[in-house]
N, C-alpha and C. Protein backbone atom coordinates (compact mmCIF):
# COMPACT_ATOMS: atom_id res chain seq x y z
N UNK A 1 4.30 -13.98 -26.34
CA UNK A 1 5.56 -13.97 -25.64
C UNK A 1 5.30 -13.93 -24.13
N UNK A 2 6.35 -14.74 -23.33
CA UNK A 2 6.00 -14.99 -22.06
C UNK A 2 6.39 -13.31 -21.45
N UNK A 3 5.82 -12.74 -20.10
CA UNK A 3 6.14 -11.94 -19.54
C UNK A 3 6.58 -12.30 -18.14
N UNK A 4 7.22 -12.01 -17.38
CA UNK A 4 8.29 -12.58 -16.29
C UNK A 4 8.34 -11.28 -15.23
N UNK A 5 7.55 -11.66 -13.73
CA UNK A 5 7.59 -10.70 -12.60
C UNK A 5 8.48 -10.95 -11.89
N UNK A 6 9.69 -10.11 -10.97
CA UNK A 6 10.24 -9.97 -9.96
C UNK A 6 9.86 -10.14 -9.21
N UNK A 7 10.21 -10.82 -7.95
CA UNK A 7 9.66 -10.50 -6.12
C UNK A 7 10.87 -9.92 -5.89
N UNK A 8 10.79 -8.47 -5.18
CA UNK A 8 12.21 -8.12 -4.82
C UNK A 8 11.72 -7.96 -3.59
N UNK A 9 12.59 -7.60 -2.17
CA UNK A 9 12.45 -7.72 -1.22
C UNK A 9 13.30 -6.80 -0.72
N UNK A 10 13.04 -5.96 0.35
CA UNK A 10 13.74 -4.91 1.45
C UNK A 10 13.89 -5.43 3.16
N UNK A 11 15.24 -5.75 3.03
CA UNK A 11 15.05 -6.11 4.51
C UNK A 11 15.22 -4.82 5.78
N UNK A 12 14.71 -4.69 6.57
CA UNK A 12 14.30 -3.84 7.55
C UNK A 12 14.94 -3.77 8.57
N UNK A 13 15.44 -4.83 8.93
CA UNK A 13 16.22 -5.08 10.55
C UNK A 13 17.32 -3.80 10.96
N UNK A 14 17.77 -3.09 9.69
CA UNK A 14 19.10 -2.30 9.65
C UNK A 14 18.36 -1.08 10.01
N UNK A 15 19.01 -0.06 10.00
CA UNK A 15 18.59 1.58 9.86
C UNK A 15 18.13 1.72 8.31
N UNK A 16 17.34 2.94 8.30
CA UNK A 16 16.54 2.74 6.57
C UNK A 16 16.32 4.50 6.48
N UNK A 17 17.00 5.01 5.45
CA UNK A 17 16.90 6.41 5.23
C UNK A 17 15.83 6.76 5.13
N UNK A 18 15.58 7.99 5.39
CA UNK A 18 14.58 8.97 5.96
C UNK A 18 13.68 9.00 4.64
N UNK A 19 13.12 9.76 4.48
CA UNK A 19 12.16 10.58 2.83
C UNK A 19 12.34 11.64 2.69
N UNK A 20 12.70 11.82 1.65
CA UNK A 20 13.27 13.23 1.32
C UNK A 20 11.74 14.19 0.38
N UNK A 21 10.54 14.90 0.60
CA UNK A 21 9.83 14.77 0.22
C UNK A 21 10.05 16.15 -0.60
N UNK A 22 9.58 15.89 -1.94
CA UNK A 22 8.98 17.21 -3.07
C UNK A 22 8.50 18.43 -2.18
N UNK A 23 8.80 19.54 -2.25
CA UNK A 23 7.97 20.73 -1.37
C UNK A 23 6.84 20.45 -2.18
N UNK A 24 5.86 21.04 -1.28
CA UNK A 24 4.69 21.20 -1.17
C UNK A 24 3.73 20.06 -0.73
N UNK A 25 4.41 18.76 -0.78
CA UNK A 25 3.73 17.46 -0.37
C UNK A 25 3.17 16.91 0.65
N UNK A 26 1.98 16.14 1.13
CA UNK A 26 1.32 16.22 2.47
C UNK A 26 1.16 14.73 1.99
N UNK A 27 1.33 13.95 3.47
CA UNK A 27 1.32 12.75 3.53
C UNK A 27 -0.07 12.12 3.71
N UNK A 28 -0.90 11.51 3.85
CA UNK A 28 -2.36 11.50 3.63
C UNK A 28 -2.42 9.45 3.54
N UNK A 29 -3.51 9.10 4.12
CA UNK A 29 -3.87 7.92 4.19
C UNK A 29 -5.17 7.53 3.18
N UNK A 30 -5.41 6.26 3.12
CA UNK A 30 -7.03 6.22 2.46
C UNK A 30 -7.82 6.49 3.11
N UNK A 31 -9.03 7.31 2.25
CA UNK A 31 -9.85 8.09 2.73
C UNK A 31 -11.14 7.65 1.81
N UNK A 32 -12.39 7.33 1.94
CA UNK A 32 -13.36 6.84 0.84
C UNK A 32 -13.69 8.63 -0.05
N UNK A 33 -13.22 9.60 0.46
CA UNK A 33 -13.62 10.83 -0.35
C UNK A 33 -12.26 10.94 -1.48
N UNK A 34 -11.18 10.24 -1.19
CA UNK A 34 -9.80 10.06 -2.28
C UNK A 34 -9.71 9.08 -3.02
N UNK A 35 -10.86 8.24 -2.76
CA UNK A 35 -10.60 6.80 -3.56
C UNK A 35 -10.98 7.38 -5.54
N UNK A 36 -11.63 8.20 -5.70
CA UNK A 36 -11.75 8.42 -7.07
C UNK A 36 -10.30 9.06 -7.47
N UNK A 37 -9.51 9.65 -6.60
CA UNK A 37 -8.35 10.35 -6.99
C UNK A 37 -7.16 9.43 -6.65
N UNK A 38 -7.51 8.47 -6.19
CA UNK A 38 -6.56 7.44 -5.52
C UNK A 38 -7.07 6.42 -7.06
N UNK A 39 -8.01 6.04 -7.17
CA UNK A 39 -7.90 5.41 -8.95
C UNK A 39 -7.62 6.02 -10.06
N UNK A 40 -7.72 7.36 -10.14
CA UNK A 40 -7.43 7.96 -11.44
C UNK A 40 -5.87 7.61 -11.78
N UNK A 41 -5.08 8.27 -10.58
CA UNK A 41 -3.75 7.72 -10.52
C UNK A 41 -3.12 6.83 -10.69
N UNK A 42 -4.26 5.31 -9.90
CA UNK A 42 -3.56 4.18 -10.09
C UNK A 42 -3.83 3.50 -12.30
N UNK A 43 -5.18 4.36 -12.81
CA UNK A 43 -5.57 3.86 -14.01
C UNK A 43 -4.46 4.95 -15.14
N UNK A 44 -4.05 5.70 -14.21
CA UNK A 44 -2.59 6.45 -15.30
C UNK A 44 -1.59 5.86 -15.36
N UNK A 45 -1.26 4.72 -14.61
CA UNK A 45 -0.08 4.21 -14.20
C UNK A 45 -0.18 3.09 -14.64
N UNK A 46 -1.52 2.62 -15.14
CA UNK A 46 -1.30 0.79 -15.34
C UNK A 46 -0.47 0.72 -16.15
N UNK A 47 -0.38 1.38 -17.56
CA UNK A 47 0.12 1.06 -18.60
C UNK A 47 1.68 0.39 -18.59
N UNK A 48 2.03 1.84 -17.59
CA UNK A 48 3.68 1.76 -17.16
C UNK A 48 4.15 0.57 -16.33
N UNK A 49 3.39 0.14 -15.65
CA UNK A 49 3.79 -1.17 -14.69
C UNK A 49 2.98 -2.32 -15.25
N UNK A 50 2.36 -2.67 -16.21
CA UNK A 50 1.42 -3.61 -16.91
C UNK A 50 0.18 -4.08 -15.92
N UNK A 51 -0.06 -3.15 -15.18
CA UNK A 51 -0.90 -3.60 -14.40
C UNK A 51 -2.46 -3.03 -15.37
N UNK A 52 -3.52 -3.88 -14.45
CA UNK A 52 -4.82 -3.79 -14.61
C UNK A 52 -5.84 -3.09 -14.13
N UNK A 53 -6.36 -1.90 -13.52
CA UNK A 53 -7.07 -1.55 -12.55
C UNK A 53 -8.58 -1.56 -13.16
N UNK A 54 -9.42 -1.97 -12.48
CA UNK A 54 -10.63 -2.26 -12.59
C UNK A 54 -11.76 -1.21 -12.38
N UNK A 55 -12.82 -1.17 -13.37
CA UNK A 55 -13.44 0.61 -12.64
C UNK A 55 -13.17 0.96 -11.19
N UNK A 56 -13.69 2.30 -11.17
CA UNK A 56 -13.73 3.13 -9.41
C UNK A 56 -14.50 2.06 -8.43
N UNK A 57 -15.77 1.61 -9.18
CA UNK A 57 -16.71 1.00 -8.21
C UNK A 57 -16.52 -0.53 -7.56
N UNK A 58 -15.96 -1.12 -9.27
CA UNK A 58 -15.31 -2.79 -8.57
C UNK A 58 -14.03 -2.59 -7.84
N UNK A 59 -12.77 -1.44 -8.22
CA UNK A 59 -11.73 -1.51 -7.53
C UNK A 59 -12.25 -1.16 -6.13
N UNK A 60 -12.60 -0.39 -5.76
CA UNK A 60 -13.00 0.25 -4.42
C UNK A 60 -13.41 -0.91 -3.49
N UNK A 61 -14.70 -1.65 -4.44
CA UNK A 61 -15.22 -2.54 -3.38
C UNK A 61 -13.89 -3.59 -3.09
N UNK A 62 -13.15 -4.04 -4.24
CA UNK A 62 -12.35 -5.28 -3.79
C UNK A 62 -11.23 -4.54 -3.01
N UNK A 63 -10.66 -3.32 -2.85
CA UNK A 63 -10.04 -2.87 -2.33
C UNK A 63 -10.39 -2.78 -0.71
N UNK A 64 -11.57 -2.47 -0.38
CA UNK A 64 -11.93 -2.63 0.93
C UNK A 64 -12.06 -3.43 1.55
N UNK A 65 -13.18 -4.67 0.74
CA UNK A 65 -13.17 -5.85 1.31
C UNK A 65 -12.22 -6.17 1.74
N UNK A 66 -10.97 -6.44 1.08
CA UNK A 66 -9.78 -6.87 0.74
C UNK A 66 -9.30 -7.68 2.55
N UNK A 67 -8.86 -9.07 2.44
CA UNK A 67 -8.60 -9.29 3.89
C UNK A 67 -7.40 -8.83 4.06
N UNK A 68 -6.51 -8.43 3.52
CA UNK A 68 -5.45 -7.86 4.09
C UNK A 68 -5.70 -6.11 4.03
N UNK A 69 -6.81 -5.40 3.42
CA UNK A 69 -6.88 -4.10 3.78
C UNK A 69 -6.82 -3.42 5.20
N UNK A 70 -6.08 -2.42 4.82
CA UNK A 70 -5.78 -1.42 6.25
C UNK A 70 -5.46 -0.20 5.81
N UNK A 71 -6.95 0.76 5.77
CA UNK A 71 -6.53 2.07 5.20
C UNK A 71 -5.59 3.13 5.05
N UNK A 72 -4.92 2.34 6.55
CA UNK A 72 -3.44 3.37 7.42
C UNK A 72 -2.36 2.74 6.19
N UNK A 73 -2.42 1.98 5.55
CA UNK A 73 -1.54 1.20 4.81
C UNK A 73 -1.41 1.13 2.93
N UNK A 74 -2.50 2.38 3.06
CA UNK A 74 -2.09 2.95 1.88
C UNK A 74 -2.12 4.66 1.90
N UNK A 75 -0.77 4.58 1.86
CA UNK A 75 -0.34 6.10 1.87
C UNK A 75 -0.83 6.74 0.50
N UNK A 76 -0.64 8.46 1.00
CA UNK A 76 -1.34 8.91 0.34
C UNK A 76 -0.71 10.29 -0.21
N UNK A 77 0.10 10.57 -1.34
CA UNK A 77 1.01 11.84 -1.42
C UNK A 77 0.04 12.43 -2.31
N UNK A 78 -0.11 13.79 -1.65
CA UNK A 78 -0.62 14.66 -2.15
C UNK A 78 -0.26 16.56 -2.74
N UNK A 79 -0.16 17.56 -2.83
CA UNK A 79 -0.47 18.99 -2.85
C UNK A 79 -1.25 19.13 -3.21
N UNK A 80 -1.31 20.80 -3.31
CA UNK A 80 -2.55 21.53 -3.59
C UNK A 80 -3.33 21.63 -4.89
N UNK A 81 -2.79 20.47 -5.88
CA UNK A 81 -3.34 20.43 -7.03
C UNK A 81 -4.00 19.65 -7.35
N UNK A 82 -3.68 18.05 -5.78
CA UNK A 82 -4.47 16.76 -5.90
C UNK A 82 -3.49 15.55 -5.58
N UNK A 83 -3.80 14.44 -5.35
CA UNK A 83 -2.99 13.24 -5.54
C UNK A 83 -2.15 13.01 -6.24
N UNK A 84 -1.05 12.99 -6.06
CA UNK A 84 0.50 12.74 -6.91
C UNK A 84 0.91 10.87 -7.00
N UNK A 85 0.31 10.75 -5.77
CA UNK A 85 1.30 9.61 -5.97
C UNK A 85 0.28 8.53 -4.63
N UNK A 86 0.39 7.15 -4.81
CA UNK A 86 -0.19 6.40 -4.09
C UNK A 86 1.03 5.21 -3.52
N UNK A 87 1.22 4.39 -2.83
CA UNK A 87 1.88 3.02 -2.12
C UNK A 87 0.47 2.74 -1.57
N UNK A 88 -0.16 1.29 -2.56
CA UNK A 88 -1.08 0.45 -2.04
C UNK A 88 -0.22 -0.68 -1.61
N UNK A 89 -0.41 -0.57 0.21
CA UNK A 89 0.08 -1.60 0.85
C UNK A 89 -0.90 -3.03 1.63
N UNK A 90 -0.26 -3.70 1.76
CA UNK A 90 -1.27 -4.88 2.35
C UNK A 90 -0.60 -5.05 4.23
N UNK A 91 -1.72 -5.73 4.92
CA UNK A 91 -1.37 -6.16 5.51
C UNK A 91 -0.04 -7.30 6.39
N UNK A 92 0.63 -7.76 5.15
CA UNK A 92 1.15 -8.91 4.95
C UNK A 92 2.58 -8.71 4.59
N UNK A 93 3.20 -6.96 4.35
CA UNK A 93 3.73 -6.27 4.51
C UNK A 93 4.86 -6.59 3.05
N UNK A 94 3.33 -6.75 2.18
CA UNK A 94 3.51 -6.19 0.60
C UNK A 94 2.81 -5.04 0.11
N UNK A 95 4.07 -4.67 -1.05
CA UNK A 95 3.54 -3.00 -1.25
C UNK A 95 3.09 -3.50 -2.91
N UNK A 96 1.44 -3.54 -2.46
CA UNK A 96 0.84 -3.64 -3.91
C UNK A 96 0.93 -3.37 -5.45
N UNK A 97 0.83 -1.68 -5.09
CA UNK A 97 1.11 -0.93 -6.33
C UNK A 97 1.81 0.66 -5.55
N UNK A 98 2.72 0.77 -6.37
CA UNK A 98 3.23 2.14 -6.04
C UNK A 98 3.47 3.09 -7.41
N UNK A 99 2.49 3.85 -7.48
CA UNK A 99 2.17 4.85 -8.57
C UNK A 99 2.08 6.04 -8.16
N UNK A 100 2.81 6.70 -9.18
CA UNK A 100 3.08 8.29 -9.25
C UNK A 100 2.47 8.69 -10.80
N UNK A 101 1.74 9.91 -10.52
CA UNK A 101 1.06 10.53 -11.47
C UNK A 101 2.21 10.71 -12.66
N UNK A 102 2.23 10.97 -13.81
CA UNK A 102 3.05 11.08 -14.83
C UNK A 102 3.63 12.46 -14.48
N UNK A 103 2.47 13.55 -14.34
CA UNK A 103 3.26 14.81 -13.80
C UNK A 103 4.32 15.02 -12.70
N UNK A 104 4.22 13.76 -12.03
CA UNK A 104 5.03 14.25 -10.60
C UNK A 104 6.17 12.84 -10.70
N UNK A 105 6.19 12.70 -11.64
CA UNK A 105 7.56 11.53 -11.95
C UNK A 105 9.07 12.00 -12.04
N UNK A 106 9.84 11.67 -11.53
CA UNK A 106 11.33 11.98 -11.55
C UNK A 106 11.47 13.29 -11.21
N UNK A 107 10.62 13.27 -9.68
CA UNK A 107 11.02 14.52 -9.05
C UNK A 107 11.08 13.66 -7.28
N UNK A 108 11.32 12.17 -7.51
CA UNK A 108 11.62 12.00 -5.95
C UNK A 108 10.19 11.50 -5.46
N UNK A 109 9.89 11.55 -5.47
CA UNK A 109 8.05 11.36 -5.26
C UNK A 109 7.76 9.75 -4.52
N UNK A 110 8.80 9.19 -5.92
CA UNK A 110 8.42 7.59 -5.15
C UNK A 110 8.89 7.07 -4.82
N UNK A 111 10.24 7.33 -4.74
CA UNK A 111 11.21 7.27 -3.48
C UNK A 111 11.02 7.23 -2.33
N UNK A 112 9.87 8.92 -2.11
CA UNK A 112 9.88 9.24 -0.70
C UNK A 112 8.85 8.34 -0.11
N UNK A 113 7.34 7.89 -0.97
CA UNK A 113 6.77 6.88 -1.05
C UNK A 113 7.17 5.27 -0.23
N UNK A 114 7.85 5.20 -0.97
CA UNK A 114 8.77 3.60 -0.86
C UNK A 114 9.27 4.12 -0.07
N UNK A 115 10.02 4.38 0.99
CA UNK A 115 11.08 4.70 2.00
C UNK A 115 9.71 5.10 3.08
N UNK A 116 9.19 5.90 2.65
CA UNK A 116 8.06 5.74 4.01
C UNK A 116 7.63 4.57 4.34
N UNK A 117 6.72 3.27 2.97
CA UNK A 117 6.37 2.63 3.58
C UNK A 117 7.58 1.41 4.35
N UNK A 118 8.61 1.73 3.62
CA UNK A 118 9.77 0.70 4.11
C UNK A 118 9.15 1.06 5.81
N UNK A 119 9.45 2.52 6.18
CA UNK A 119 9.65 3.12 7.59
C UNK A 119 8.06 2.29 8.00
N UNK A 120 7.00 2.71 7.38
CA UNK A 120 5.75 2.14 8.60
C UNK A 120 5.84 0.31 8.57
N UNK A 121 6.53 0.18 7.65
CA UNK A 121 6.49 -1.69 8.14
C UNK A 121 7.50 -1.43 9.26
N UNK A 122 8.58 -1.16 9.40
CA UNK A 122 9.23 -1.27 9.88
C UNK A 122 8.85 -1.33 11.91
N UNK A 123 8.30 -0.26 11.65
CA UNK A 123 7.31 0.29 12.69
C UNK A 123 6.23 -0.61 13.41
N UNK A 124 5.73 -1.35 12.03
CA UNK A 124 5.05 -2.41 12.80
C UNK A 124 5.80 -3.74 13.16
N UNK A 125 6.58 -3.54 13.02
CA UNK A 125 7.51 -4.85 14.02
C UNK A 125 8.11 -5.99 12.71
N UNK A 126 7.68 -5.30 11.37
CA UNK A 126 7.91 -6.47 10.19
C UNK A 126 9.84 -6.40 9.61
N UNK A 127 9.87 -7.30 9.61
CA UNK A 127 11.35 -7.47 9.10
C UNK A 127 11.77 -7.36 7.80
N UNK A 128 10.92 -7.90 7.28
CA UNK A 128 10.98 -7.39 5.40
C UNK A 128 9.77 -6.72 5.14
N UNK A 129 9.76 -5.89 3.90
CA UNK A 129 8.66 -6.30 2.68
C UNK A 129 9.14 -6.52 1.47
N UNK A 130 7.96 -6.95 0.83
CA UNK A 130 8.17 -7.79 -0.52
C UNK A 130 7.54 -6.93 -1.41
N UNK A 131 7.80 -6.41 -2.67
CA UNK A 131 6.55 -5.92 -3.87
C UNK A 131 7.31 -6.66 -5.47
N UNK A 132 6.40 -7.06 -6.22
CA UNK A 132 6.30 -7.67 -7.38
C UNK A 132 6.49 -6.38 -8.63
N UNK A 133 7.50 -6.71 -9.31
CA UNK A 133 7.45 -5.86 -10.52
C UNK A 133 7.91 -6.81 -11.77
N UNK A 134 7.14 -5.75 -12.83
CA UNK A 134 7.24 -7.09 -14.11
C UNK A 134 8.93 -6.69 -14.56
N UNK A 135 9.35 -7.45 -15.28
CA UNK A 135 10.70 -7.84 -15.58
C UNK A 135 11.29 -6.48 -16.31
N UNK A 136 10.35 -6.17 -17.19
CA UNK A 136 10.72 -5.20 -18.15
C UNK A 136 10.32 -4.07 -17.87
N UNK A 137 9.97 -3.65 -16.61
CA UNK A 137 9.73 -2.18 -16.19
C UNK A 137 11.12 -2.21 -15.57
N UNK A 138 11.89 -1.57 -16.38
CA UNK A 138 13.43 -1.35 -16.11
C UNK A 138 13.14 0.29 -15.13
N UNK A 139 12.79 0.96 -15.05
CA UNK A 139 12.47 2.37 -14.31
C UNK A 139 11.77 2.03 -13.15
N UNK A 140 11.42 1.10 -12.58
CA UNK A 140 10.27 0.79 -11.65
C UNK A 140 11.69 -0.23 -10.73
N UNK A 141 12.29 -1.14 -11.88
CA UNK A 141 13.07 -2.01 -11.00
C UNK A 141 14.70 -1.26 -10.06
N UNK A 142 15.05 -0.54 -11.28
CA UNK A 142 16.18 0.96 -10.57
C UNK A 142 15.56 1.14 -9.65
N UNK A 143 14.12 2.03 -9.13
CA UNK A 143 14.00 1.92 -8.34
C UNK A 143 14.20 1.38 -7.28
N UNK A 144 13.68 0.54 -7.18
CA UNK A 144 13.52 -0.29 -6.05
C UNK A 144 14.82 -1.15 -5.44
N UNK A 145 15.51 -1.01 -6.61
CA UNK A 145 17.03 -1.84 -6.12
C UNK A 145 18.14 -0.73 -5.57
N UNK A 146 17.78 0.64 -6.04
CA UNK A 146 18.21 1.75 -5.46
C UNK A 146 18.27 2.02 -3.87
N UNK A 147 17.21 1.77 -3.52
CA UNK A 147 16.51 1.46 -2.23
C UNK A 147 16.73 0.41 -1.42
N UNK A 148 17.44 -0.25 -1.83
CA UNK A 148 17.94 -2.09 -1.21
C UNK A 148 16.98 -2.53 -1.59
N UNK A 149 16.35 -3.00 -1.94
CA UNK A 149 15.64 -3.91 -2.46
C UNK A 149 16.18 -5.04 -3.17
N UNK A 150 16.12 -6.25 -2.86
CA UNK A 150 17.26 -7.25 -3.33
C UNK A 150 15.99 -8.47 -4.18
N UNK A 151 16.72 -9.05 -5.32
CA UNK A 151 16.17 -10.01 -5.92
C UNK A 151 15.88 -11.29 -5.00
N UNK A 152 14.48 -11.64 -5.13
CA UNK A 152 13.59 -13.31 -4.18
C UNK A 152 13.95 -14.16 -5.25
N UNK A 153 12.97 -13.83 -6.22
CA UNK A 153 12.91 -14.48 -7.51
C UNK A 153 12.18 -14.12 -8.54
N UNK A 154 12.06 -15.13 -9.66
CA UNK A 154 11.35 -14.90 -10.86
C UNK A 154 10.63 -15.46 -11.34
N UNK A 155 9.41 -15.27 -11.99
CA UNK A 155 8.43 -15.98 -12.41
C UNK A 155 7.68 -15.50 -13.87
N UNK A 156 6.42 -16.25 -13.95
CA UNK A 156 5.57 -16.21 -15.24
C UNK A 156 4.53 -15.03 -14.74
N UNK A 157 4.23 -13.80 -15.24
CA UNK A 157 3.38 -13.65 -14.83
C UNK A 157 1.73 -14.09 -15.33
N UNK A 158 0.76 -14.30 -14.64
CA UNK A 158 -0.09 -15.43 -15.18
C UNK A 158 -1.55 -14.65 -15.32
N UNK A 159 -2.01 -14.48 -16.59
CA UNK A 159 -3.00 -13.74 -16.80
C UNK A 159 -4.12 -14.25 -16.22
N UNK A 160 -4.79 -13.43 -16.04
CA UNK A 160 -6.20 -13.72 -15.28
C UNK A 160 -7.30 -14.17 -16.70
């Protein structure tokens, strides 16, 4: 059976609400000492968004290489228990993957996530961003349409 991704899109030009963040939460960038806690998170989350993440060692490297990488551009939510939640952003002012630990789900988390990075594109002078979600992550797409996020279009998504 075919599976079918969203491009939804946030336009920026307007005013864009604040983040309302979980107590106890600290905002945090990539760091090569978080990248094992920055994959554990993202390999808890594939299931839920059908995504793929690749061990610590190949994700890391393609993550760095990466020509649109910019460490400032993947935020980093954390407390005192560890990484809650990640927004892997690109240069190009798409938000890769945005994953929240299962524990710290439907407490606001990736909201505050998404609304930050809305705020740092914004910041850098970008007028939209764009992030891809598959059709049938109905909890992922609320999201994001919650948030303005408005339908681009639709497609196949195309296995590797």
């Amino acid at each position: 059976m075919r599976e079918y991704f969203q491009l939804l899109r946030r336009d920026l030009t307007g005013s864009l609400p604040a983040p309302q963040w979980p107590a106890g939460i600290e905002l945090d960038h990539y760091r090569a000492e978080l990248a094992p806690a920055i994959h554990s998170v993202l390999r808890l989350t594939q299931a839920q968004g059908g995504g793929r993440v690749a061990s610590l060692e190949q994700w890391q490297h393609q993550f760095i290489t990466d020509a649109e990488f910019d460490p400032t551009l993947c935020l980093v939510a954390s407390n005192a228990d560890g990484v809650l939640g990640v927004a892997q952003c690109w240069t190009s002012a798409f938000i890769k993957n945005l994953s929240i630990h299962p524990c710290a789900q439907g407490q606001g988390l990736g909201r505050a996530l998404l609304l930050q990075a809305f705020a740092m594109f914004k910041q850098r002078g970008e007028p939209y961003v764009d992030l891809k979600v598959l059709e049938s992550n109905l909890r992922a797409r609320q999201l994001y349409e919650s948030a303005g996020m408005r339908f681009v279009l639709r497609d196949v998504v195309i296995e590797d």
